[in-house]
C-alpha atoms as a PDB file:
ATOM      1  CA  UNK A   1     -69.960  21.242  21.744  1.00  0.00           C
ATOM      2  CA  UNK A   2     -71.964  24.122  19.592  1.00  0.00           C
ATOM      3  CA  UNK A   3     -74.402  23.188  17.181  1.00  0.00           C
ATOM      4  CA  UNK A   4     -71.760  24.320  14.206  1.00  0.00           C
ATOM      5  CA  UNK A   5     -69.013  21.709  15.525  1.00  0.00           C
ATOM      6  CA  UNK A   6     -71.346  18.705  16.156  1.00  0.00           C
ATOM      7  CA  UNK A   7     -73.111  19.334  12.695  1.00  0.00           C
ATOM      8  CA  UNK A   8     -69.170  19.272  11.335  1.00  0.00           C
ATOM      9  CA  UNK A   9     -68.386  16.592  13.089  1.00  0.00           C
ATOM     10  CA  UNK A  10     -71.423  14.164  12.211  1.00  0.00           C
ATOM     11  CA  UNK A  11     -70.263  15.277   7.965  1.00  0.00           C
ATOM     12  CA  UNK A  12     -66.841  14.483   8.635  1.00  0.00           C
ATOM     13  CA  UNK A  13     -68.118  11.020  10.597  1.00  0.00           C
ATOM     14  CA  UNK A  14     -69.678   9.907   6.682  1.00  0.00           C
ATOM     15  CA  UNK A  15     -66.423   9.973   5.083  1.00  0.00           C
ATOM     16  CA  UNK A  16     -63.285   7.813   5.568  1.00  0.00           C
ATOM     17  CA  UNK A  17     -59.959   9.398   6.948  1.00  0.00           C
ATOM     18  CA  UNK A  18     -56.696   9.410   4.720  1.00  0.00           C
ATOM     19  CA  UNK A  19     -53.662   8.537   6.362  1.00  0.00           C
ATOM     20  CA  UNK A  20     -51.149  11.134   4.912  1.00  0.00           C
ATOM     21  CA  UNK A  21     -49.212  11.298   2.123  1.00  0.00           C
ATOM     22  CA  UNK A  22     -46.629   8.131   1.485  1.00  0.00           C
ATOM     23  CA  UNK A  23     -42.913   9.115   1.980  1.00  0.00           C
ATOM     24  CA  UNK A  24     -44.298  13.431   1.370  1.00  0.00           C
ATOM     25  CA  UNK A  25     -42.274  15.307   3.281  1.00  0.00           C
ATOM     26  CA  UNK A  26     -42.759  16.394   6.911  1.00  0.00           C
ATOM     27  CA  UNK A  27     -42.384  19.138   9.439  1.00  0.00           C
ATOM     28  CA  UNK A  28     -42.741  18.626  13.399  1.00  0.00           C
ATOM     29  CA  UNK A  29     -43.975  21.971  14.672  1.00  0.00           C
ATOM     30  CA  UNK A  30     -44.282  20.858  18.146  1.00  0.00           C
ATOM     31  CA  UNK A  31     -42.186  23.901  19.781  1.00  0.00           C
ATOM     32  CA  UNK A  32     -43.989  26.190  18.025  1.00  0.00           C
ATOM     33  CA  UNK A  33     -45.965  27.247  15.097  1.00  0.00           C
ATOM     34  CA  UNK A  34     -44.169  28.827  11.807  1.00  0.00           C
ATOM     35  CA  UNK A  35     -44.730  28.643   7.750  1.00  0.00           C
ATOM     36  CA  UNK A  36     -43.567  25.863   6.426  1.00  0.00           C
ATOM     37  CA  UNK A  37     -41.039  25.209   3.436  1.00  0.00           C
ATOM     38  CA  UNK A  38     -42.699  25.160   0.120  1.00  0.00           C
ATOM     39  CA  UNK A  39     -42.192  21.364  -0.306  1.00  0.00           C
ATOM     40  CA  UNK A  40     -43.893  20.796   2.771  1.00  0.00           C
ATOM     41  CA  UNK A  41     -46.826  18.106   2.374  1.00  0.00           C
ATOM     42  CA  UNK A  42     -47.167  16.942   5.990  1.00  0.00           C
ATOM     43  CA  UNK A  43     -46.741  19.258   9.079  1.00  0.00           C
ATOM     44  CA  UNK A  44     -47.760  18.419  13.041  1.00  0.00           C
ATOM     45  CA  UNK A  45     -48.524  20.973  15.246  1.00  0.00           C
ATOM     46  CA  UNK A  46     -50.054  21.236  19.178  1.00  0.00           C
ATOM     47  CA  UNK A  47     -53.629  21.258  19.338  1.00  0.00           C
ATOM     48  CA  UNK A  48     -53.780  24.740  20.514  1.00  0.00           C
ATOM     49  CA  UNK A  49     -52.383  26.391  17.114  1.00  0.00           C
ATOM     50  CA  UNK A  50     -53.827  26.326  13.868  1.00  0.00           C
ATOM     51  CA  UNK A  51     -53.667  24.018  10.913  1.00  0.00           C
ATOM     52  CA  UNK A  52     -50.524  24.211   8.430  1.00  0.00           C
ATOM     53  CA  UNK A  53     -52.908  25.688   4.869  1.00  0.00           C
ATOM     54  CA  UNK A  54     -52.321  23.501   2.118  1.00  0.00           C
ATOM     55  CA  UNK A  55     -51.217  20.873   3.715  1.00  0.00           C
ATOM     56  CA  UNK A  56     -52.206  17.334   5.786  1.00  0.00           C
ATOM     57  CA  UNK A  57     -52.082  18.209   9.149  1.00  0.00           C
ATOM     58  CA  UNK A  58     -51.692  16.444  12.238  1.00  0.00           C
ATOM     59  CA  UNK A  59     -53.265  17.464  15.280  1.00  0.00           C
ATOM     60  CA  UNK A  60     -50.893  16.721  18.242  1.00  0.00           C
ATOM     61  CA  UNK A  61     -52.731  15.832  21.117  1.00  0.00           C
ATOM     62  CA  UNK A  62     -51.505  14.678  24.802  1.00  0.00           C
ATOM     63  CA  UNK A  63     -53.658  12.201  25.597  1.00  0.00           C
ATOM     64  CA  UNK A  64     -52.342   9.920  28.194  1.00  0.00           C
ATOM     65  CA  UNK A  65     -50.370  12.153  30.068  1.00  0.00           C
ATOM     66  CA  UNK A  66     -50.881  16.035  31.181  1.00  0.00           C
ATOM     67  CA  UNK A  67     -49.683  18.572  29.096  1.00  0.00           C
ATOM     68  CA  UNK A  68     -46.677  21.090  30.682  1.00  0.00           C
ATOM     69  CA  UNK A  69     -49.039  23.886  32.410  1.00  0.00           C
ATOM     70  CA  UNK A  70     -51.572  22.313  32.312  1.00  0.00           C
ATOM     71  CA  UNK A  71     -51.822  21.178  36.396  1.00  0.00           C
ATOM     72  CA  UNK A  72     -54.586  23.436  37.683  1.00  0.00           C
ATOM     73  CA  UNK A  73     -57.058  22.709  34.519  1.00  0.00           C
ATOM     74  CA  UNK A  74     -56.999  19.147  35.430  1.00  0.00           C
ATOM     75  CA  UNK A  75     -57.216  19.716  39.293  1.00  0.00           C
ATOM     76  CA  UNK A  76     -60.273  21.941  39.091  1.00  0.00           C
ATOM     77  CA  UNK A  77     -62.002  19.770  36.491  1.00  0.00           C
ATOM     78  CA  UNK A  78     -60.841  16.470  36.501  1.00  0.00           C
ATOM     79  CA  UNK A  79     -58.753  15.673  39.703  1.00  0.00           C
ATOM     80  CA  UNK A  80     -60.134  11.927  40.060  1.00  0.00           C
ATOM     81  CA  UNK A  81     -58.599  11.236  36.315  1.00  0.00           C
ATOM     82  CA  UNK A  82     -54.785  12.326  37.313  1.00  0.00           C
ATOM     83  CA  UNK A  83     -52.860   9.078  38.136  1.00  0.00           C
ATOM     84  CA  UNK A  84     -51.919   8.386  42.063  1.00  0.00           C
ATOM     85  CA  UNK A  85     -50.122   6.037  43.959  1.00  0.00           C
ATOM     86  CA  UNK A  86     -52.259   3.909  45.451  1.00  0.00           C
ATOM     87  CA  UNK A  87     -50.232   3.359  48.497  1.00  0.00           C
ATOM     88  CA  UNK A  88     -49.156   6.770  49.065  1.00  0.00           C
ATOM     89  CA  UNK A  89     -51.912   8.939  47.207  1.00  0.00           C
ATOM     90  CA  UNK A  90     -49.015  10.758  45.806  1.00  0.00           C
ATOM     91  CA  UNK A  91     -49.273  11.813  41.973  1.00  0.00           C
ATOM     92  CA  UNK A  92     -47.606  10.156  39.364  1.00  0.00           C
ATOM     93  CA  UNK A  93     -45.561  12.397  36.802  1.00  0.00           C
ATOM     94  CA  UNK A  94     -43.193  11.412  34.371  1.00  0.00           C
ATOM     95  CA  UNK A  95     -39.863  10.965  35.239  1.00  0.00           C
ATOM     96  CA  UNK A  96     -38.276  12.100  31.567  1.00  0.00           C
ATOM     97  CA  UNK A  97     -41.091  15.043  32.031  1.00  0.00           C
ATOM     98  CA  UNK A  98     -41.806  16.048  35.504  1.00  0.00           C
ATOM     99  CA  UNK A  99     -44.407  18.938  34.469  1.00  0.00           C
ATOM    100  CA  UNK A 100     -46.270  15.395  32.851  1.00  0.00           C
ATOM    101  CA  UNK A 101     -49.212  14.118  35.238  1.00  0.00           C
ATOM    102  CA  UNK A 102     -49.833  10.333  34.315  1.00  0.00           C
ATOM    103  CA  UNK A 103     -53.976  10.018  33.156  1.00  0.00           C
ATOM    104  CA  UNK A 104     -55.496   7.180  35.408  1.00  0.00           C
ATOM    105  CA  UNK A 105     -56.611   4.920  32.291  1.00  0.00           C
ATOM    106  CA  UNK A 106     -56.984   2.072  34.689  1.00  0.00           C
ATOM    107  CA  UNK A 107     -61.225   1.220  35.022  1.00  0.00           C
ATOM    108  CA  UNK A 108     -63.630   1.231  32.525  1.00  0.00           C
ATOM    109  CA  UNK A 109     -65.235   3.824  33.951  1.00  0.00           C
ATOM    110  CA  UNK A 110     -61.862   6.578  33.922  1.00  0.00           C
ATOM    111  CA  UNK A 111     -61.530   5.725  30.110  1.00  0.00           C
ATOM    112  CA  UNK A 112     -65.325   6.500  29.550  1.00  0.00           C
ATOM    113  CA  UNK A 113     -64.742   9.887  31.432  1.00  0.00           C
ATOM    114  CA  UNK A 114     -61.423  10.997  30.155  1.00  0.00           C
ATOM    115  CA  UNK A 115     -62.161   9.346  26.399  1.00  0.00           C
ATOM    116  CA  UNK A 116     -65.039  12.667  26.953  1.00  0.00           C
ATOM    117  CA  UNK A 117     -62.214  14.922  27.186  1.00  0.00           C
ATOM    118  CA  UNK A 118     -60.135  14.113  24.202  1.00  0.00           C
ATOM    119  CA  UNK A 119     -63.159  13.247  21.885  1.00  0.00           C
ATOM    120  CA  UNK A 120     -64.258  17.284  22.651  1.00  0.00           C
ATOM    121  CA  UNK A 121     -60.333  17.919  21.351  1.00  0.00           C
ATOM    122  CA  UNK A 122     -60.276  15.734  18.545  1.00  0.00           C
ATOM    123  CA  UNK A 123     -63.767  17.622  17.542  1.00  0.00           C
ATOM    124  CA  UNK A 124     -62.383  20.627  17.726  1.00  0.00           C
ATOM    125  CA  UNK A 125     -59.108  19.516  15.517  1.00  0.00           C
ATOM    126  CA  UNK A 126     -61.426  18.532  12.839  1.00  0.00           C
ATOM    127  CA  UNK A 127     -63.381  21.704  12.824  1.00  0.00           C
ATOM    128  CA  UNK A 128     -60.697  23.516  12.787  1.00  0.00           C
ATOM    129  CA  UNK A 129     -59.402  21.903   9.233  1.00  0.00           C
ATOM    130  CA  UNK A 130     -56.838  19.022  10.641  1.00  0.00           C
ATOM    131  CA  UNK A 131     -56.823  16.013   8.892  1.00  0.00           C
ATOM    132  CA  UNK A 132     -55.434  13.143  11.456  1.00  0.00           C
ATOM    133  CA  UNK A 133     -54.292  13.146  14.897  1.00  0.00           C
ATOM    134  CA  UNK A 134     -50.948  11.938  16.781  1.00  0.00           C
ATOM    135  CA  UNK A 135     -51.808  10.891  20.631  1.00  0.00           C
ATOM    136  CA  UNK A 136     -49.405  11.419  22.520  1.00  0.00           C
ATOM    137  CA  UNK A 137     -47.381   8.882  25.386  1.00  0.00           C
ATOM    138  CA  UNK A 138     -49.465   5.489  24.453  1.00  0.00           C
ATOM    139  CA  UNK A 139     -46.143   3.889  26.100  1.00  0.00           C
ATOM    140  CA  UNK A 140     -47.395   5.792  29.651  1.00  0.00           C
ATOM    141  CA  UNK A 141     -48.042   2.433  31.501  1.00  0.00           C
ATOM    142  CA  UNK A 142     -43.998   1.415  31.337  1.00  0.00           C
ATOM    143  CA  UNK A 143     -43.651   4.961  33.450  1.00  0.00           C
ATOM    144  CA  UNK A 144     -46.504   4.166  35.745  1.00  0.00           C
ATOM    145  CA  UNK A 145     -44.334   2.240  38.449  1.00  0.00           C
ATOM    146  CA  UNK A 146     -46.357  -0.828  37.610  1.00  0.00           C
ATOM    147  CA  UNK A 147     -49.968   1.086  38.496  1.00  0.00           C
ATOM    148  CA  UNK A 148     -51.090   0.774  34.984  1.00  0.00           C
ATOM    149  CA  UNK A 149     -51.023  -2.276  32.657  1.00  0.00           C
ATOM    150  CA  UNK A 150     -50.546  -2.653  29.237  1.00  0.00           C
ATOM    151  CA  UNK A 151     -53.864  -4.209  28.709  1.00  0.00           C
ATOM    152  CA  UNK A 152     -55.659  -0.495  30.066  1.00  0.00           C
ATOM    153  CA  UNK A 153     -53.273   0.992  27.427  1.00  0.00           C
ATOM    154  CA  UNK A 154     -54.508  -0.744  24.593  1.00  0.00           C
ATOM    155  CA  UNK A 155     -58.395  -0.586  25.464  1.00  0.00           C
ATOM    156  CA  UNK A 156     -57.815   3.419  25.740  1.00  0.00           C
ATOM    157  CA  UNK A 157     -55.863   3.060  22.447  1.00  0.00           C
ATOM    158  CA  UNK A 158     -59.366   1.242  20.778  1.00  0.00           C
ATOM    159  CA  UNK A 159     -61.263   4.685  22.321  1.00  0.00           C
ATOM    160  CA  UNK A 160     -59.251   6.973  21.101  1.00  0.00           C
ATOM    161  CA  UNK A 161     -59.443   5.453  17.534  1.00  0.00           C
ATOM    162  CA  UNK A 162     -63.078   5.357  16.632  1.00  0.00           C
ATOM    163  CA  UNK A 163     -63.360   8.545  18.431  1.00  0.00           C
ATOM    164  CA  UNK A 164     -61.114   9.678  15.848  1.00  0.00           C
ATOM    165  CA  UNK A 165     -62.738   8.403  13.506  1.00  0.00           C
ATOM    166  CA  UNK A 166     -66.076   8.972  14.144  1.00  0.00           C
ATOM    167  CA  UNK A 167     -64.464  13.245  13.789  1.00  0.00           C
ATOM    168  CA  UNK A 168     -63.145  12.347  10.621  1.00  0.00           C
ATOM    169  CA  UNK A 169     -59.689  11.804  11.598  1.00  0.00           C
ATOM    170  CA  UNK A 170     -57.154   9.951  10.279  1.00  0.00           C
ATOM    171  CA  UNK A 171     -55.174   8.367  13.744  1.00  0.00           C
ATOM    172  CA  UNK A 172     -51.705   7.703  14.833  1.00  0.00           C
ATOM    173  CA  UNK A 173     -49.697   5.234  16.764  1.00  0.00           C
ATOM    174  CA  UNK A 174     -47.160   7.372  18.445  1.00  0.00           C
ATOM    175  CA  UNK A 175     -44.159   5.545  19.280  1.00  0.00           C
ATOM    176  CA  UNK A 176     -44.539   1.872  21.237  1.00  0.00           C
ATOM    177  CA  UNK A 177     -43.156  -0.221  19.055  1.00  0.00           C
ATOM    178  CA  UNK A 178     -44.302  -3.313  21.199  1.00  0.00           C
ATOM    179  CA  UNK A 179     -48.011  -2.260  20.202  1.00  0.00           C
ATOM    180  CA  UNK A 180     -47.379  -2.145  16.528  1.00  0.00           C
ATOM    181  CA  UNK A 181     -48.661  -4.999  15.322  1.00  0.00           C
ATOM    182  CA  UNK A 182     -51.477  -5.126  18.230  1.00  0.00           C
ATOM    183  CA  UNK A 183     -54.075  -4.031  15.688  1.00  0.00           C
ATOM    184  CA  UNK A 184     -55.698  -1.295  17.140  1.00  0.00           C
ATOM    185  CA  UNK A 185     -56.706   0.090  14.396  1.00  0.00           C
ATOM    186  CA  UNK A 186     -54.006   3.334  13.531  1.00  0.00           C
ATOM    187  CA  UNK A 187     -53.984   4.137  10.415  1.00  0.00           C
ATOM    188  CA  UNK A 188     -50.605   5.120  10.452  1.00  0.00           C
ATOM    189  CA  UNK A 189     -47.216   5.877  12.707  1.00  0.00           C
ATOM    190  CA  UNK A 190     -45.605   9.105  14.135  1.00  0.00           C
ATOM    191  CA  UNK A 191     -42.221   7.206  15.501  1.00  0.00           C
ATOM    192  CA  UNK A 192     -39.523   9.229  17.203  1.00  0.00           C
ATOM    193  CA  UNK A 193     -35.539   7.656  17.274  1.00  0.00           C
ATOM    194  CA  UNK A 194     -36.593   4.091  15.949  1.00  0.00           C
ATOM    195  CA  UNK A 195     -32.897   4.049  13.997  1.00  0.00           C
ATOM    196  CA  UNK A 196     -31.416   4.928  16.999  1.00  0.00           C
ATOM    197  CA  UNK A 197     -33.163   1.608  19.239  1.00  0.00           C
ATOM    198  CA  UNK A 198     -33.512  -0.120  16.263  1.00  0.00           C
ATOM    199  CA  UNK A 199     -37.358  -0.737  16.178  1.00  0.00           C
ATOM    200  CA  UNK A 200     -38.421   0.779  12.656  1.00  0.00           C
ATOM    201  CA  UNK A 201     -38.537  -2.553  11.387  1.00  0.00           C
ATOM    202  CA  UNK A 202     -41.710  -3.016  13.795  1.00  0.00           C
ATOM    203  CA  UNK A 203     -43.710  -0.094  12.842  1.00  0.00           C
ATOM    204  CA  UNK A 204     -42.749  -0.909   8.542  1.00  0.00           C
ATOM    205  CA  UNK A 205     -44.201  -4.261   9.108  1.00  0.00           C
ATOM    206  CA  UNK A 206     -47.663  -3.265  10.958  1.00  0.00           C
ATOM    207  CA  UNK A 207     -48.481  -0.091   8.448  1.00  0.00           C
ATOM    208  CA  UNK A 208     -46.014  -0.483   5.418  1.00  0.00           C
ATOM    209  CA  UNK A 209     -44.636   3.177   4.338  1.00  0.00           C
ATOM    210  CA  UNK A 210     -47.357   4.772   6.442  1.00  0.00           C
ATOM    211  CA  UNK A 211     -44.879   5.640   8.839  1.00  0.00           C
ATOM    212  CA  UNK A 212     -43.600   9.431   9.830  1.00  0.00           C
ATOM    213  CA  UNK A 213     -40.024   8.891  11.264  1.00  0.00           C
ATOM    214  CA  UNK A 214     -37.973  11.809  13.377  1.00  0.00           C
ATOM    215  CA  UNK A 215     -34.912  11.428  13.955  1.00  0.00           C
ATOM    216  CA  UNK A 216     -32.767  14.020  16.580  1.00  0.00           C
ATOM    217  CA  UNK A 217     -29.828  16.076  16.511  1.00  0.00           C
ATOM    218  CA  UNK A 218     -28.921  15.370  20.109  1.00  0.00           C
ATOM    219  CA  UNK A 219     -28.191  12.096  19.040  1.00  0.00           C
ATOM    220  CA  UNK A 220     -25.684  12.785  16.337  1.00  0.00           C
ATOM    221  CA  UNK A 221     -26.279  12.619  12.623  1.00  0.00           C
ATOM    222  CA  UNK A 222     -25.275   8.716  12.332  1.00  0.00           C
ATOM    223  CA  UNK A 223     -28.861   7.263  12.923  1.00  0.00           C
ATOM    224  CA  UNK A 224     -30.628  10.032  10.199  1.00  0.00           C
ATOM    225  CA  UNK A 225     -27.729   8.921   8.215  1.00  0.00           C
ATOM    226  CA  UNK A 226     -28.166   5.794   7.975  1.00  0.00           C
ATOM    227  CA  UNK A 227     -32.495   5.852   7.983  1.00  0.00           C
ATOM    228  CA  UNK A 228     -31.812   7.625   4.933  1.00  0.00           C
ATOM    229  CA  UNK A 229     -29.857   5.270   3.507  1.00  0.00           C
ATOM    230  CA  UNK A 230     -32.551   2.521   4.308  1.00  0.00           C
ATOM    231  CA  UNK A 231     -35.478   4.164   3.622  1.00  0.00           C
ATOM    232  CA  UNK A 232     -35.174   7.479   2.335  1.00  0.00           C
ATOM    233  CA  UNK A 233     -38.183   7.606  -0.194  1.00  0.00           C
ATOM    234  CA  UNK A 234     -39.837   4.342   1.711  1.00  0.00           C
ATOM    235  CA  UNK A 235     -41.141   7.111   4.105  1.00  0.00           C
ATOM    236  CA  UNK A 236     -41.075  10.368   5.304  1.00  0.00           C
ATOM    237  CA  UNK A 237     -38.076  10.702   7.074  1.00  0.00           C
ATOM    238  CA  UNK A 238     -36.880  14.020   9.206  1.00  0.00           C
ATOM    239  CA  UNK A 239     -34.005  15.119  11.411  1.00  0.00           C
ATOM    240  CA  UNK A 240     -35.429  17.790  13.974  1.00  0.00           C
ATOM    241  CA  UNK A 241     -33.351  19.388  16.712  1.00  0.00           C
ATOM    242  CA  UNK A 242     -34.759  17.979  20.341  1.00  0.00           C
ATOM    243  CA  UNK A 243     -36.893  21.302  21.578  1.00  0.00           C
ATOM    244  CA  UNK A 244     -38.419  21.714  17.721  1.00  0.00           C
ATOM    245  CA  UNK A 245     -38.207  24.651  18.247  1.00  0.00           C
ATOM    246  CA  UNK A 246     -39.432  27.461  15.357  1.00  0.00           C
ATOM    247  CA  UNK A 247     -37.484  28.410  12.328  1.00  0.00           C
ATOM    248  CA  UNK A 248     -35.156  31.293  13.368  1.00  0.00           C
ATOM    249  CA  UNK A 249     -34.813  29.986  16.372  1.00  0.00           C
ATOM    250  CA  UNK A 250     -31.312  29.177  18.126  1.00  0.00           C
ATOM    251  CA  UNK A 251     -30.892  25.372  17.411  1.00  0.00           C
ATOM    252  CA  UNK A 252     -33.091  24.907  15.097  1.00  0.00           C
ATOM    253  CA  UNK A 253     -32.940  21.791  12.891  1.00  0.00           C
ATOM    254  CA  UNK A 254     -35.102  21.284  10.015  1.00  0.00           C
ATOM    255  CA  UNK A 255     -33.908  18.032   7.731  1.00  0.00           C
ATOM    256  CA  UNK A 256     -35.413  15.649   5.088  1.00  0.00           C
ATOM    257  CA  UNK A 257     -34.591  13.215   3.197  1.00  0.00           C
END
């Protein structure tokens, strides 16, 4: 880390993170960077791209799994931290997301060494202006063909939240509605589809209206229908076609409500 960063980083440690605004309105940027509608208060984007100006912005972060392209980074620096079979020696991707590596969360020791690598991203999200963070696949351990418990999940979860904190970063629970009221100390939820299995119920309870939902197109319109008739000005509530892909795109879906 440079001497500009860590002196950023220990100022941003001193002051508490704000989860973001209750119910504002919300873009997911994942597919791609563009401007966002004037109303805009809350947008996520990818680590890799810039801050959304004038608004809160969530740094997106994959921090249990690999990131798509991502292979030969992790094999020259990190190969011991990539999830294998321990039978086979094979690695373990993600079935929904075969370009996804699983992270081996399962010793102490692995969560030390690979809580390094996304502290030095979460740094660099704060000093470059985000405001919170979204980890991505906390659920990992139900794709891990039994390799990795629960129990690893949720001490890597603990990690990654005072490491957020300690940058200044607000923190999200992403998804895993069976970890919601675990107390792991999120600040708040980014939840994708819980109308459509049902679960938004769980994540209300553990943070009240700090919850960011997403709802997709590929689903039909009948679960952002009827979120938005539950809790349309509870929280921020969005309907986003499946590849978010940019405004001006083909397919792209940009709803709130």
């Amino acid at each position: 880390m440079s001497g500009f960063v860590a002196a950023l980083v220990t100022v941003l440690a001193t002051v508490a993170p704000s989860a973001p605004p209750v119910a504002g309105v919300a873009d997911y940027q994942l597919g791609g960077a563009y401007p966002p509608a004037a109303d805009v208060q809350v947008v996520v984007r990818d680590r890799t791209s810039a801050p959304a100006e004038g608004t809160f912005s969530i740094c997106y972060v994959n921090a249990f799994q690999t990131q798509p392209g991502s292979y030969a980074w992790w094999i020259k620096r990190h190969p011991d931290l990539l999830l294998r079979s321990p039978r086979t020696g094979r690695l373990v991707h993600d079935t929904g997301w075969p370009d996804e590596i699983l992270l081996d969360i399962r010793t102490p020791a692995k969560r030390e060494k690979l809580g390094k690598v996304v502290r030095a991203w979460f740094n660099r999200c704060a000093a470059d202006g985000y405001q919170a963070t979204e980890p991505d696949n906390l659920d990992s351990w139900t794709r891990s063909r039994g390799f990795i418990r629960q129990s690893h999940a949720e001490a890597f979860a603990k990690r990654l939240v005072s490491q957020a904190h300690y940058a200044g970063l607000a923190i999200a629970q992403k998804n895993t509605a069976e970890l919601a009221g675990r107390k792991l100390g999120f600040d708040f939820a980014v939840v994708e589809e819980c109308e459509v299995y049902r679960e938004c119920g769980a994540y209300t309870k553990a943070y009240g209206r700090n919850v960011i939902e997403i709802e997709y197109t590929d689903n039909g319109r009948s679960a952002y229908a009827r979120a938005c008739s539950a809790r349309s000005g509870e929280i921020s509530i969005m309907l986003r076609d499946r590849d978010v892909v940019p405004r001006g795109a083909e397919g792209y879906v940009h709803e709130t409500c």
